[in-house]
PDB file of N, CA and C in Angstrom:
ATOM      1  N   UNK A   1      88.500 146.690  -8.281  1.00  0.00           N
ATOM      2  CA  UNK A   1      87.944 145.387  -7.992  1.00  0.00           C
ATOM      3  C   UNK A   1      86.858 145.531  -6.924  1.00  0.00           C
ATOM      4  N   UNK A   2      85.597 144.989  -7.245  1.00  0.00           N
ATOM      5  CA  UNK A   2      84.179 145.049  -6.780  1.00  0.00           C
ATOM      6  C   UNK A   2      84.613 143.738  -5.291  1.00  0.00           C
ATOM      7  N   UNK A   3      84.297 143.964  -3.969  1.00  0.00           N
ATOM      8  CA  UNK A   3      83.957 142.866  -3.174  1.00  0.00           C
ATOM      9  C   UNK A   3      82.593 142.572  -2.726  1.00  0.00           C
ATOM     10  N   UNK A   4      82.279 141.375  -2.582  1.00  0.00           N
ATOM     11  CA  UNK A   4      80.571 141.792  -1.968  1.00  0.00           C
ATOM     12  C   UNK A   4      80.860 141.330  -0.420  1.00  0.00           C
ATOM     13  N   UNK A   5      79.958 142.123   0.041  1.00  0.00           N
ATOM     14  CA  UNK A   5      80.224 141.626   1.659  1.00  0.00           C
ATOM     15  C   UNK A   5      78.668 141.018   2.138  1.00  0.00           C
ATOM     16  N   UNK A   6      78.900 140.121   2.563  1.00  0.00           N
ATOM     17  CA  UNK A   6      77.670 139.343   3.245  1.00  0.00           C
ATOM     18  C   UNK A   6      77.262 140.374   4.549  1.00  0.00           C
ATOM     19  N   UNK A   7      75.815 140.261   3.893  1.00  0.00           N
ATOM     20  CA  UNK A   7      74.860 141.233   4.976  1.00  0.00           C
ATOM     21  C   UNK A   7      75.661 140.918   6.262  1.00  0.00           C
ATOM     22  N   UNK A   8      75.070 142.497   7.129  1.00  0.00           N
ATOM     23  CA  UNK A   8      75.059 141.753   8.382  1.00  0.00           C
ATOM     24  C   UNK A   8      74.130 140.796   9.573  1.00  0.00           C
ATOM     25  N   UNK A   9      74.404 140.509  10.201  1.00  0.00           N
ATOM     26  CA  UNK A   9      73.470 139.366  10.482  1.00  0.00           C
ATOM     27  C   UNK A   9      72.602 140.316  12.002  1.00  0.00           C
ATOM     28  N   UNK A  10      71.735 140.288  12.180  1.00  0.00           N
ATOM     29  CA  UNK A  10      71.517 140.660  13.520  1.00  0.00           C
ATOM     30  C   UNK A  10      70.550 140.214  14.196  1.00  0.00           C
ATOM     31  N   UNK A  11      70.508 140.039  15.353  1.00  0.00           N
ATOM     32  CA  UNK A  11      69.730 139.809  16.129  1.00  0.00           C
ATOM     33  C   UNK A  11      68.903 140.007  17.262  1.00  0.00           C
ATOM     34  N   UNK A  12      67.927 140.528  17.246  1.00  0.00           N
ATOM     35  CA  UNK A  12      67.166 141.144  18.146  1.00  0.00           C
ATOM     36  C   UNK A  12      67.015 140.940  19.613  1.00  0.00           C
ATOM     37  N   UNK A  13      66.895 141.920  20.825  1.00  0.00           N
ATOM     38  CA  UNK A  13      67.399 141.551  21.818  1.00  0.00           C
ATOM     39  C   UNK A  13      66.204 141.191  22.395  1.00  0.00           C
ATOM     40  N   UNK A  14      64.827 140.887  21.781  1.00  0.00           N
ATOM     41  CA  UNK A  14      63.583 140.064  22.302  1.00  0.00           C
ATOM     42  C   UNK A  14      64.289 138.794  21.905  1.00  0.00           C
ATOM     43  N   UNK A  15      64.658 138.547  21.272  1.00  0.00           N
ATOM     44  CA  UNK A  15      65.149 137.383  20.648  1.00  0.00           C
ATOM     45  C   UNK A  15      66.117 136.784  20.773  1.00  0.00           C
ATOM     46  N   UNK A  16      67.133 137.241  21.556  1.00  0.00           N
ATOM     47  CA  UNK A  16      68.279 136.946  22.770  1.00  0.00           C
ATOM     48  C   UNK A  16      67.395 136.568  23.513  1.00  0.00           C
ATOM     49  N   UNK A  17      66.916 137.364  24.300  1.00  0.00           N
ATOM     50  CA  UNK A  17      66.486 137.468  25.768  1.00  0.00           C
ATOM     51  C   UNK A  17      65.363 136.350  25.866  1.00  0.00           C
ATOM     52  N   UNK A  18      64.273 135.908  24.691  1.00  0.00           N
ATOM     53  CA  UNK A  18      63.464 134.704  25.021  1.00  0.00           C
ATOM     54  C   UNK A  18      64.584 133.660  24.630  1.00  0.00           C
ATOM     55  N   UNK A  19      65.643 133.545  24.056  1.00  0.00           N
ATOM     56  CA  UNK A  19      66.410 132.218  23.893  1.00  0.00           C
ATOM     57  C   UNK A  19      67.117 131.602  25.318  1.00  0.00           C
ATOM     58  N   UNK A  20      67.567 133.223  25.430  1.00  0.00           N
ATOM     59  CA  UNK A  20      67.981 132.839  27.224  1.00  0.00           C
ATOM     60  C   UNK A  20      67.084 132.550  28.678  1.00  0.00           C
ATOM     61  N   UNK A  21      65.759 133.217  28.377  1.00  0.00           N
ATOM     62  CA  UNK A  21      65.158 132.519  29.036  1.00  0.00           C
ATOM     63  C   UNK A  21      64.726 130.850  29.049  1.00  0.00           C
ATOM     64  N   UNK A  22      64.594 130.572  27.995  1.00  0.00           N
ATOM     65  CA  UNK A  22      63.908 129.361  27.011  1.00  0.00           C
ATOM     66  C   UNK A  22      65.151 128.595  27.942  1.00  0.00           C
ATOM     67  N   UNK A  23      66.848 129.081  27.736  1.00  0.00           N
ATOM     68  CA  UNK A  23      67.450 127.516  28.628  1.00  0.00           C
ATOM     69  C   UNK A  23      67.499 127.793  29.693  1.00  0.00           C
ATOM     70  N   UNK A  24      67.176 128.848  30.153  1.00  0.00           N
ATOM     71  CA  UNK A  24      67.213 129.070  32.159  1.00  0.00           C
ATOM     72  C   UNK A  24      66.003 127.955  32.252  1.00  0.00           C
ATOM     73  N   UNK A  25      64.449 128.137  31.533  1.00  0.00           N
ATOM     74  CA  UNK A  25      63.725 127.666  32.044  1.00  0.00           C
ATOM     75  C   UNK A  25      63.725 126.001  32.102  1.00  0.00           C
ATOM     76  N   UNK A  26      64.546 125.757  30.827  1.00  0.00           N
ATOM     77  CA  UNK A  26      64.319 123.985  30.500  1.00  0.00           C
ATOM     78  C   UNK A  26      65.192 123.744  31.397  1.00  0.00           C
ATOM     79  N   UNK A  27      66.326 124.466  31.982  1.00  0.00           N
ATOM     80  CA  UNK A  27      67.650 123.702  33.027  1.00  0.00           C
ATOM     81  C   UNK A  27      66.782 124.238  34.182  1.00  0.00           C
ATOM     82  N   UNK A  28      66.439 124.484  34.975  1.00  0.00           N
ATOM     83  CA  UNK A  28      65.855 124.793  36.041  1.00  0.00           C
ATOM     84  C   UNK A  28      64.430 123.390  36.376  1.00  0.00           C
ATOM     85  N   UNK A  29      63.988 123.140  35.789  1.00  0.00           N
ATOM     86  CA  UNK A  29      63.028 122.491  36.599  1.00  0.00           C
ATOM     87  C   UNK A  29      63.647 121.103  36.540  1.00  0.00           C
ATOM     88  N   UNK A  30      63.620 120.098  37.540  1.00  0.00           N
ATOM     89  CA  UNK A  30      64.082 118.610  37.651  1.00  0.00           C
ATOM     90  C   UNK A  30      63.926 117.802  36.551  1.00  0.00           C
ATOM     91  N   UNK A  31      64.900 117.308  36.639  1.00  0.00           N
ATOM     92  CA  UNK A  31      65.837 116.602  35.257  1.00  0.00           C
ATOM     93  C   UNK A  31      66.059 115.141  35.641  1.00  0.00           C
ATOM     94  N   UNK A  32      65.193 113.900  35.290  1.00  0.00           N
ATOM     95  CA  UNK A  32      65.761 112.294  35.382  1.00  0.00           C
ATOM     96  C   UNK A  32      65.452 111.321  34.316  1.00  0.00           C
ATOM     97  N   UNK A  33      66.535 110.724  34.333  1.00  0.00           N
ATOM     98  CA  UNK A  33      66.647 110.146  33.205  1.00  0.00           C
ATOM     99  C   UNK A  33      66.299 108.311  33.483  1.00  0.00           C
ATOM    100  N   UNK A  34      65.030 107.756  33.436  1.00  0.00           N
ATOM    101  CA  UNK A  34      65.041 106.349  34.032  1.00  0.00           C
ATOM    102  C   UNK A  34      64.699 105.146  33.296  1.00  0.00           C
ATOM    103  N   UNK A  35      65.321 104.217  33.742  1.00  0.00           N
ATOM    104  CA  UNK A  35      64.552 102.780  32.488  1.00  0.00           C
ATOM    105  C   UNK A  35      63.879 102.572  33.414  1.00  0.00           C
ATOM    106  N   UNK A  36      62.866 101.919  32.638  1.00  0.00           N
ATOM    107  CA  UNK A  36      61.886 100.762  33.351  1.00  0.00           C
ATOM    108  C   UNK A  36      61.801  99.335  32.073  1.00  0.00           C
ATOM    109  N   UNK A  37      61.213  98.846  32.495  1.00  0.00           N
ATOM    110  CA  UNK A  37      60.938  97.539  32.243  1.00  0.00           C
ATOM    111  C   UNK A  37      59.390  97.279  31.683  1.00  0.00           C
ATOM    112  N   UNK A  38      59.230  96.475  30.333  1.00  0.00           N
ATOM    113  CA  UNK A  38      58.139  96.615  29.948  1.00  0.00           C
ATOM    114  C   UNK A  38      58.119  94.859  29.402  1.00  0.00           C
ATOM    115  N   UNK A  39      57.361  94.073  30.005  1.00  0.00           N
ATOM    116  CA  UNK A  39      57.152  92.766  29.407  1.00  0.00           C
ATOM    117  C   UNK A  39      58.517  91.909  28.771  1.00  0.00           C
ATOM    118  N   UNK A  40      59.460  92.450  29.850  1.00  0.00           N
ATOM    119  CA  UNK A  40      60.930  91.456  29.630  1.00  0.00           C
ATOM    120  C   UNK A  40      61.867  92.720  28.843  1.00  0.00           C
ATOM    121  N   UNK A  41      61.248  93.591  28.399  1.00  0.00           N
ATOM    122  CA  UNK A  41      62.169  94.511  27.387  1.00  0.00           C
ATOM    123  C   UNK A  41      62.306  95.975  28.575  1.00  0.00           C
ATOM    124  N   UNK A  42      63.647  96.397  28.272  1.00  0.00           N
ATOM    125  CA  UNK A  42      64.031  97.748  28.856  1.00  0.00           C
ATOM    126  C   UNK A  42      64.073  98.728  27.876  1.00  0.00           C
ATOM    127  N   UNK A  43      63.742  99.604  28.858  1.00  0.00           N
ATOM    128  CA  UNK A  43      63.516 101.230  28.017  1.00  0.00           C
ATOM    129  C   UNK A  43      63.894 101.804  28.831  1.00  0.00           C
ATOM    130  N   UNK A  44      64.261 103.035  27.868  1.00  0.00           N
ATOM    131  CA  UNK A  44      65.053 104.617  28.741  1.00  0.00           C
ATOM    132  C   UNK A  44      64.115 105.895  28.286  1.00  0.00           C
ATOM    133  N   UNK A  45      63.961 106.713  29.707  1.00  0.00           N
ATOM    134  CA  UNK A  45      63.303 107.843  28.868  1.00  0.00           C
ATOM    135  C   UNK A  45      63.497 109.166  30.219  1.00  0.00           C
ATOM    136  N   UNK A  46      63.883 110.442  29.475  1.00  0.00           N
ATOM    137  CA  UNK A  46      64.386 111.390  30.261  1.00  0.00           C
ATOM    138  C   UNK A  46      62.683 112.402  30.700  1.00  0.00           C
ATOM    139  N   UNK A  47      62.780 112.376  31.788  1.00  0.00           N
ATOM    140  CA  UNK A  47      61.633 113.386  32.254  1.00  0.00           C
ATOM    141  C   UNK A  47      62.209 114.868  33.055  1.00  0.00           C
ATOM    142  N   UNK A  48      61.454 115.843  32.539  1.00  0.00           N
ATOM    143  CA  UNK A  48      61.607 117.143  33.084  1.00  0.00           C
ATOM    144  C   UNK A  48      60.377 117.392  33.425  1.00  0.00           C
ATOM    145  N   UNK A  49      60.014 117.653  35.075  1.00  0.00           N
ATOM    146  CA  UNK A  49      59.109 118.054  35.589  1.00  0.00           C
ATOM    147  C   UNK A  49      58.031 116.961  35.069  1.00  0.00           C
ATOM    148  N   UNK A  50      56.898 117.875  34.552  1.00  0.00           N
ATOM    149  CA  UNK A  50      55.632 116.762  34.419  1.00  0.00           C
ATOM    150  C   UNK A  50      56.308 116.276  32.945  1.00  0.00           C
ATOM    151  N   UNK A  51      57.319 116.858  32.303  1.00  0.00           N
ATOM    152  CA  UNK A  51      57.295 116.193  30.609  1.00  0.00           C
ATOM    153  C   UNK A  51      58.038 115.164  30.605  1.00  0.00           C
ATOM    154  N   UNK A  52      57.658 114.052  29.603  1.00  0.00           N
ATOM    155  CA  UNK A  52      58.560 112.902  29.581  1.00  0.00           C
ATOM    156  C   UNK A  52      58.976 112.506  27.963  1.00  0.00           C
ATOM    157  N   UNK A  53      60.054 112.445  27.571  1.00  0.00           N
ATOM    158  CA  UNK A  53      60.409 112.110  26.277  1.00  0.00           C
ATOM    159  C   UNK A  53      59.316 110.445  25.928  1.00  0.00           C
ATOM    160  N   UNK A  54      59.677 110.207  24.703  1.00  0.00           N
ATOM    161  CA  UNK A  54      58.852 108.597  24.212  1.00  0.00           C
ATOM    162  C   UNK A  54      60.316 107.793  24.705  1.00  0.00           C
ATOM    163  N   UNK A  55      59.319 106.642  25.272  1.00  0.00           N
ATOM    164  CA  UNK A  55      60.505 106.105  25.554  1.00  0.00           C
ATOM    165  C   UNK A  55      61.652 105.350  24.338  1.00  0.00           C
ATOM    166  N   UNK A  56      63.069 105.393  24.929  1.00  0.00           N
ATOM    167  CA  UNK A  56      63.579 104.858  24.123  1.00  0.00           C
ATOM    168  C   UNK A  56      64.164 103.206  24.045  1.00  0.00           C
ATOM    169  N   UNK A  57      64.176 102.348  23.132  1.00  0.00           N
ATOM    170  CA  UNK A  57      64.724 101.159  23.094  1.00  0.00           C
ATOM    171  C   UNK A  57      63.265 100.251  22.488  1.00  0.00           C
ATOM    172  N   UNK A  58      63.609  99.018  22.398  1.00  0.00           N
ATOM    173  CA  UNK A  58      63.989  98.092  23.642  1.00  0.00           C
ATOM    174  C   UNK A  58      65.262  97.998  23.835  1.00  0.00           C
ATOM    175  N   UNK A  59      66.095  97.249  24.923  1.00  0.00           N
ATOM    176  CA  UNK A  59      67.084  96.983  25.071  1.00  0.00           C
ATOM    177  C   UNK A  59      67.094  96.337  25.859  1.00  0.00           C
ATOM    178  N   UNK A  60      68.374  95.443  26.433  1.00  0.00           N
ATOM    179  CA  UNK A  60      68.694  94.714  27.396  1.00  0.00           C
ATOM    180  C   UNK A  60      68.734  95.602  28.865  1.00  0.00           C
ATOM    181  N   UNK A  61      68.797  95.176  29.678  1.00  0.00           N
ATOM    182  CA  UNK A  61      68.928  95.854  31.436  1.00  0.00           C
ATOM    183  C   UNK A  61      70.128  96.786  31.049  1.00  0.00           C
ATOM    184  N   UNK A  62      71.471  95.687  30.408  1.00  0.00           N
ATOM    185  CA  UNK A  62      72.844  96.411  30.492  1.00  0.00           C
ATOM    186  C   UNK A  62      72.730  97.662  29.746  1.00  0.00           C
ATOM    187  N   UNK A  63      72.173  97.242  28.507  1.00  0.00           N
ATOM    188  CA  UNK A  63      72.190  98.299  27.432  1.00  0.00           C
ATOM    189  C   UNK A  63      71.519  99.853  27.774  1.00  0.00           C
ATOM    190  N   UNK A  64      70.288  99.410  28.573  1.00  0.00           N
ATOM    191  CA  UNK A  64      69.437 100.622  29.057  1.00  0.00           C
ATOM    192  C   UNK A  64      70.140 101.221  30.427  1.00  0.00           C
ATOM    193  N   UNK A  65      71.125 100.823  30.904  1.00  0.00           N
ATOM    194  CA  UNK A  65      71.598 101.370  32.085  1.00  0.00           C
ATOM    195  C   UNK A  65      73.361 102.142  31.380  1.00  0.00           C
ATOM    196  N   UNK A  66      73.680 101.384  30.015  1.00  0.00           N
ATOM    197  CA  UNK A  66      74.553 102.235  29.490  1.00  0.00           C
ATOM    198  C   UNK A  66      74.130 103.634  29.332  1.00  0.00           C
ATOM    199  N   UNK A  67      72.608 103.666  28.729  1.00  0.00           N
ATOM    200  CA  UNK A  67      71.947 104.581  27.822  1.00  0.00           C
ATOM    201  C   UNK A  67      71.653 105.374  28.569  1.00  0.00           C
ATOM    202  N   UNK A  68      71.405 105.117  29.857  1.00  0.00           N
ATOM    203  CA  UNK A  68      70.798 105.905  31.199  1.00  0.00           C
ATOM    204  C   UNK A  68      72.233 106.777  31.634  1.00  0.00           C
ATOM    205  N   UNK A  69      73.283 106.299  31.612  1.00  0.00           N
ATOM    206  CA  UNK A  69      74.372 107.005  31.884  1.00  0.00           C
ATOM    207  C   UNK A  69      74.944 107.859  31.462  1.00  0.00           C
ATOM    208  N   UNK A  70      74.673 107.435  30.089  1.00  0.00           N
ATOM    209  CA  UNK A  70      74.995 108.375  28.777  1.00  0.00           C
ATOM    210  C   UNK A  70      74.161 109.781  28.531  1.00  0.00           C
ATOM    211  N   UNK A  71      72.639 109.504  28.582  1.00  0.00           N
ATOM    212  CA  UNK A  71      71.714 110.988  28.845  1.00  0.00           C
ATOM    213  C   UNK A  71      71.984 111.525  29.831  1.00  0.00           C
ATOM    214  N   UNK A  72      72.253 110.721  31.302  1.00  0.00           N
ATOM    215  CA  UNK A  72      72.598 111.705  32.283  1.00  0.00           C
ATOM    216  C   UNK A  72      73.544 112.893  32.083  1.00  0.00           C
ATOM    217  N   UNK A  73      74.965 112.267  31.267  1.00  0.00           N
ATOM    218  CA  UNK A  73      76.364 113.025  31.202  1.00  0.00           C
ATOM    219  C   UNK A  73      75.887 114.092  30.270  1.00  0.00           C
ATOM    220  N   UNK A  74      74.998 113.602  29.345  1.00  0.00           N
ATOM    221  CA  UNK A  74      74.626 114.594  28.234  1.00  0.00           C
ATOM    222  C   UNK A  74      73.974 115.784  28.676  1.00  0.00           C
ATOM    223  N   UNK A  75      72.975 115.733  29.198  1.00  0.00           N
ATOM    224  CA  UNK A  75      72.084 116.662  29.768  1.00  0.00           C
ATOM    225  C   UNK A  75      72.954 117.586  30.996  1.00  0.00           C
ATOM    226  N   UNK A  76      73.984 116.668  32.241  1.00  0.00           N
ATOM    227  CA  UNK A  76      75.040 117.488  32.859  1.00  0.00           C
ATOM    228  C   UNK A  76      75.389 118.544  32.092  1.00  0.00           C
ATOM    229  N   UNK A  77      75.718 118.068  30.792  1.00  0.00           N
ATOM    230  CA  UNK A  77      77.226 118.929  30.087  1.00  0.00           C
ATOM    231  C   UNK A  77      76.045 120.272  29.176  1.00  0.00           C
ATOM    232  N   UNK A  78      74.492 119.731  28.498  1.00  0.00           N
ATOM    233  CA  UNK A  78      74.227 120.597  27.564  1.00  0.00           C
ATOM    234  C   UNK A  78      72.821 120.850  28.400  1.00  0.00           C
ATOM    235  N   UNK A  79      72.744 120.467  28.636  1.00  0.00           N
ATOM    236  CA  UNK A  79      71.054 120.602  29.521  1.00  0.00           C
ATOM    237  C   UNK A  79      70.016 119.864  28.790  1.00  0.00           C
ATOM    238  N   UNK A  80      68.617 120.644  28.784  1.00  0.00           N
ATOM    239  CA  UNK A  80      67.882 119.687  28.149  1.00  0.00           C
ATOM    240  C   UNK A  80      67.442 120.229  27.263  1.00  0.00           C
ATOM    241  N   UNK A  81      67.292 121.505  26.784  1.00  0.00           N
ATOM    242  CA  UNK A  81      66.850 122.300  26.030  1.00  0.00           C
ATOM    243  C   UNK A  81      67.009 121.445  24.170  1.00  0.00           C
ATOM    244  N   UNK A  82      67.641 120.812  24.131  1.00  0.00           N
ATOM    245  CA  UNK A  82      67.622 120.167  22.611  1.00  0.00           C
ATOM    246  C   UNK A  82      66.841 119.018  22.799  1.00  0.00           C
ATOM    247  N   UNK A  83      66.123 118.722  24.005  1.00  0.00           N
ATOM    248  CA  UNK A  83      65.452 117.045  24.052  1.00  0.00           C
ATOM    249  C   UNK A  83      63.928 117.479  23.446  1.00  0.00           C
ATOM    250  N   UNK A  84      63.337 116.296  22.756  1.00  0.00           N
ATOM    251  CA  UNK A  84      61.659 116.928  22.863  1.00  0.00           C
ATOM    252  C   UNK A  84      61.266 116.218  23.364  1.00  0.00           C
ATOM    253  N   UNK A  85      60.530 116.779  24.310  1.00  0.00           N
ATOM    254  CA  UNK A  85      59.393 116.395  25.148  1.00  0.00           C
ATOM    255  C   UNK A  85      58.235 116.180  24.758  1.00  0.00           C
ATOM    256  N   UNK A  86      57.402 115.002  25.267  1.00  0.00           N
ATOM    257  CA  UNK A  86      56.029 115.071  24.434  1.00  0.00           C
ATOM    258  C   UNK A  86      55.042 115.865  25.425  1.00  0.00           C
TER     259      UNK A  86
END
């Protein structure tokens, strides 16, 4: 009886080593996550260093200060490395 075995997978250690740099660098520079207020409507939007995501919403004050709490815990726990920045 014939088995097939799935290649092996590998991965190059330029290719480790820029992935691990890539989240040292996105967790390292300052990380805030803020609403502001735009013509009665609230928005949330996370900035790293000079980059700032699009903002998100509209929403109410409450809603954007849920949302603000919620990216904070997120980014604590995973960093920022999955956000895009514009």
């Amino acid at each position: 009886m014939l088995r097939s075995v799935a290649p092996a997978r590998h991965h190059s250690k330029v290719v480790k080593f820029i992935s691990e740099v890539a989240k040292e660098a996105a967790n390292d520079a300052p990380t805030s996550v803020e609403i502001f207020s735009d013509s009665g409507h609230w928005y949330c939007r996370v900035r790293r260093g000079h980059e700032k995501t699009r903002p998100m919403g509209p929403y109410t004050k409450q809603q954007a200060e849920r949302i603000q709490e919620a990216r904070r815990m997120s980014i604590a726990e995973r960093g920022t490395s999955r956000i895009m920045f514009e």
